[in-house]
Protein backbone atom coordinates (compact mmCIF):
# COMPACT_ATOMS: atom_id res chain seq x y z
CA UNK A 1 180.65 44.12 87.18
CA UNK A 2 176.67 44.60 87.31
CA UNK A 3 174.42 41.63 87.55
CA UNK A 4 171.80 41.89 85.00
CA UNK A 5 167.95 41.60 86.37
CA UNK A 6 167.20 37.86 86.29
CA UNK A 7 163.52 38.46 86.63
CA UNK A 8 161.44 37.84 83.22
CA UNK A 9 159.94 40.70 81.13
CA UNK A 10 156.83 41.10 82.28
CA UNK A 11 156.98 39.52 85.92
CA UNK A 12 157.16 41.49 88.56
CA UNK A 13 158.20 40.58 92.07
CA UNK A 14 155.13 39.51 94.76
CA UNK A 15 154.12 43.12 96.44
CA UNK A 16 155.62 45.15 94.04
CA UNK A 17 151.88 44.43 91.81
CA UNK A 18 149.48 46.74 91.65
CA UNK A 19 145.72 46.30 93.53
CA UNK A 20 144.24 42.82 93.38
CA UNK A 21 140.88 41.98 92.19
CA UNK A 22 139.52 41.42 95.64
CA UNK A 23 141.40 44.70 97.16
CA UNK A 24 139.48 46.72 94.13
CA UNK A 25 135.94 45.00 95.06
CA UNK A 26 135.81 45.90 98.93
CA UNK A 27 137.60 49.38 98.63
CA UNK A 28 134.42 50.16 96.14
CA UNK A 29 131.85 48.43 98.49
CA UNK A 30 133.61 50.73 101.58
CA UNK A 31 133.22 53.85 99.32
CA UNK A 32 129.72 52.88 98.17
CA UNK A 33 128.25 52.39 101.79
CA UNK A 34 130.16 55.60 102.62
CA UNK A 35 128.29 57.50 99.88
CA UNK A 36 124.72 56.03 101.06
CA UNK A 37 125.78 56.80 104.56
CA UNK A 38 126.13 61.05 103.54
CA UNK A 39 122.99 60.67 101.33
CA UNK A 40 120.94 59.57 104.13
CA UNK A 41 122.40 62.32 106.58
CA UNK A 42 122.07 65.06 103.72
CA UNK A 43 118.58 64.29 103.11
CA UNK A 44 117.67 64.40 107.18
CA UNK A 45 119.73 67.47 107.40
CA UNK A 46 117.35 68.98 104.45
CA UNK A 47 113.85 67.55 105.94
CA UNK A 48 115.17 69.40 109.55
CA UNK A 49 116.06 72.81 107.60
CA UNK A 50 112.56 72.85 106.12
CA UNK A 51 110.93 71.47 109.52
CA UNK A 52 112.33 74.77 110.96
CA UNK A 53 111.61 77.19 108.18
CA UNK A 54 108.28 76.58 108.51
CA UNK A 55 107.97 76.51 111.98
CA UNK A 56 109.67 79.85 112.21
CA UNK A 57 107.61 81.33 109.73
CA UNK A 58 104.50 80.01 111.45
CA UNK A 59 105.75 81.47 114.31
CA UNK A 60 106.35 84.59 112.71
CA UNK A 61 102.78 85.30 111.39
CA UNK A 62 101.15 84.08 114.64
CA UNK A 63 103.35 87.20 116.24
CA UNK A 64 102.05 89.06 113.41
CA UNK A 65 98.44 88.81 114.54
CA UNK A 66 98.82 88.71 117.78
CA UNK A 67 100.17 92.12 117.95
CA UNK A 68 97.60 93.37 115.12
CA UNK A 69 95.20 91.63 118.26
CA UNK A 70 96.72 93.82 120.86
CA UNK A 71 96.55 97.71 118.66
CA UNK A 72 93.34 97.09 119.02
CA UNK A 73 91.40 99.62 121.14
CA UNK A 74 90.91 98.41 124.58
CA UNK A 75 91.68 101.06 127.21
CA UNK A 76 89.73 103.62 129.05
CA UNK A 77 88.37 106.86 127.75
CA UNK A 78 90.09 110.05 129.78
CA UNK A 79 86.42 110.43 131.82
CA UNK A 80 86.88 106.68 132.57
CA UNK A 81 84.20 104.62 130.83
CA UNK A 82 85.75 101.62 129.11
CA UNK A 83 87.20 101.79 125.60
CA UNK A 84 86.46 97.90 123.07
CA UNK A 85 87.16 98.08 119.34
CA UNK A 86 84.23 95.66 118.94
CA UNK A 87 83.49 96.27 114.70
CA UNK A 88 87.24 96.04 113.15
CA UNK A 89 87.45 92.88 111.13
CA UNK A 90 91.13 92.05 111.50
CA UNK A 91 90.48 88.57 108.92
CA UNK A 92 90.74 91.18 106.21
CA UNK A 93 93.82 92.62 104.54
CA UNK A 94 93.63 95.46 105.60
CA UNK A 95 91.38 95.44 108.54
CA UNK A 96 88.19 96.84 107.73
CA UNK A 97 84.69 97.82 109.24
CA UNK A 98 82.03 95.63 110.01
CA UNK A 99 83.94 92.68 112.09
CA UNK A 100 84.34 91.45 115.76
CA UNK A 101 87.24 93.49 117.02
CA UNK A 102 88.00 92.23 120.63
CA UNK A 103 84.53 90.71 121.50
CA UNK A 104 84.32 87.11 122.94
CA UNK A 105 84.67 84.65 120.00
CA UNK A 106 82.98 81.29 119.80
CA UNK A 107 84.43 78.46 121.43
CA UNK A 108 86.33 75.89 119.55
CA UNK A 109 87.52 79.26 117.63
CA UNK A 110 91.38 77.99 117.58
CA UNK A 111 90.36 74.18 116.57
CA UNK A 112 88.22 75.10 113.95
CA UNK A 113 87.71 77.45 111.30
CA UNK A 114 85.14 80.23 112.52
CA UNK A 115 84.81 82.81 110.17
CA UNK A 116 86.51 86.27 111.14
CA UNK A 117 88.63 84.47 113.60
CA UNK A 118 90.78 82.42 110.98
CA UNK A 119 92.59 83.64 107.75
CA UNK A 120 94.73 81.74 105.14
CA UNK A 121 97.89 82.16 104.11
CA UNK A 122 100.42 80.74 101.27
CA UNK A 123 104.21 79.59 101.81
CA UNK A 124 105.46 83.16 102.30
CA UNK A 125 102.96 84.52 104.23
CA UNK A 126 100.65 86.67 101.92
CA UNK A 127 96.76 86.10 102.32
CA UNK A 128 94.78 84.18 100.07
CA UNK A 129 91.61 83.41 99.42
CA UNK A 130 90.70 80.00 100.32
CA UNK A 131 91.87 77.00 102.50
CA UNK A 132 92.40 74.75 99.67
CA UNK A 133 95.07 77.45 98.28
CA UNK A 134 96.66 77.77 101.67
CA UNK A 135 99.77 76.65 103.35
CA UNK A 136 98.98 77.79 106.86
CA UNK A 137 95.57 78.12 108.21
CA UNK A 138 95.99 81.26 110.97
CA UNK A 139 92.94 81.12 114.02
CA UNK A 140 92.72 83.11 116.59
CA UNK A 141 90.39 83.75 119.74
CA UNK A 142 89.81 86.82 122.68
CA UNK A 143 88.14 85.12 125.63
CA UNK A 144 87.20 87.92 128.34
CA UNK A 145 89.02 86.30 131.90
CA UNK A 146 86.82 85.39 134.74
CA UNK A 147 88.82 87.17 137.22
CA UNK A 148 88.33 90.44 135.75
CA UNK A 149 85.99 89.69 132.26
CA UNK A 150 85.77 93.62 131.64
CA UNK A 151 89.30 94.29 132.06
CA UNK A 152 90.82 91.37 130.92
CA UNK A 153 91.28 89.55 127.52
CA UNK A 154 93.73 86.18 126.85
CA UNK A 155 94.23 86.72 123.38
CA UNK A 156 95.76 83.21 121.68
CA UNK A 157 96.92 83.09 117.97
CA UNK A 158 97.63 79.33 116.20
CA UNK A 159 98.99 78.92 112.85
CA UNK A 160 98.95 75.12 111.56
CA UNK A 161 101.21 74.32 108.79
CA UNK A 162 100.71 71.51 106.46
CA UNK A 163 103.50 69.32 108.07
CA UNK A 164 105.73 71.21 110.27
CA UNK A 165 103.08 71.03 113.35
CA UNK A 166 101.60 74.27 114.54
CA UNK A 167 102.69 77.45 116.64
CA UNK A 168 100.66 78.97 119.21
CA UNK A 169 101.23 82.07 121.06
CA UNK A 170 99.44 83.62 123.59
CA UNK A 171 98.67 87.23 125.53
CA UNK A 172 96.70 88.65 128.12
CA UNK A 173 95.46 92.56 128.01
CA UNK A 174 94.75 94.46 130.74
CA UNK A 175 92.59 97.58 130.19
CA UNK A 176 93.92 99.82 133.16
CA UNK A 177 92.34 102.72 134.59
């Protein structure tokens, strides 16, 4: 013979309930510090990936005009005089007539903007017209060495970015015989 159930409808036995009041409460404070936890992390994970876009970029166009620096003429001719591109104006898209080419620029030339030793430039790199449009400010300077001032040039680029630092990058050219 079976026993009938002498529990009352709608009683259940102590553990067999489902989640108490209190169990509910500090699952969904565990879960909600867990959330704010991965939204802080997520948004210093995004602030880093745009830290280094930029910084790459910058990096990127300083390249860019260093090597436009270094096409310029600065050799010897075959009978062996020396060889300057002293009138391309390499601030101009394209380079044009009528600049400094590789003569000495003024000092302070990479802390300041000296005109045809600094160009701007927006978010992706394209030239604009004026600082207050630009994203990076691009300087550059050619300083003949003391060693050797008529054969030798440090060329030095820096691109500052509005909150990702700046780059720098920096070359010497030899003129050789």
């Amino acid at each position: 013979m079976q026993q009938a159930d002498s529990r009352p409808i709608g009683r259940s036995i102590r553990g067999e309930a489902g989640f108490s009041l209190l169990e509910t409460i500090l699952a969904a404070g565990m879960l909600a510090t867990l959330a704010v936890g991965v939204a802080q992390v997520f948004g210093v994970a995004t602030r880093a990936n745009h830290v280094a876009r930029v910084r790459t970029l910058s990096t990127i166009l300083a390249a860019q005009k260093l090597e436009q620096l270094r096409s310029l003429t600065w050799g010897h001719a075959p009978g062996g005089e020396p060889l300057s591109d002293t009138s391309t104006d390499v601030s101009s898209d394209p380079p044009s007539a009528g600049g400094t080419g590789l003569l000495r620029s003024p000092a302070g030339a990479l802390d300041s903007d000296v005109p045809r030793y600094v160009d701007y430039l927006n978010g992706v790199g394209t030239r604009v017209g004026s600082r207050e449009l630009a994203a990076f400010v691009r300087r550059w300077s050619v300083v003949p060495l003391a060693q050797d001032p008529d054969n030798l040039l440090l060329l030095q680029v820096r691109v500052v970015s509005v909150g990702a630092g700046d780059s720098r990058l920096v070359s010497m050219e030899a003129r050789r015989p």
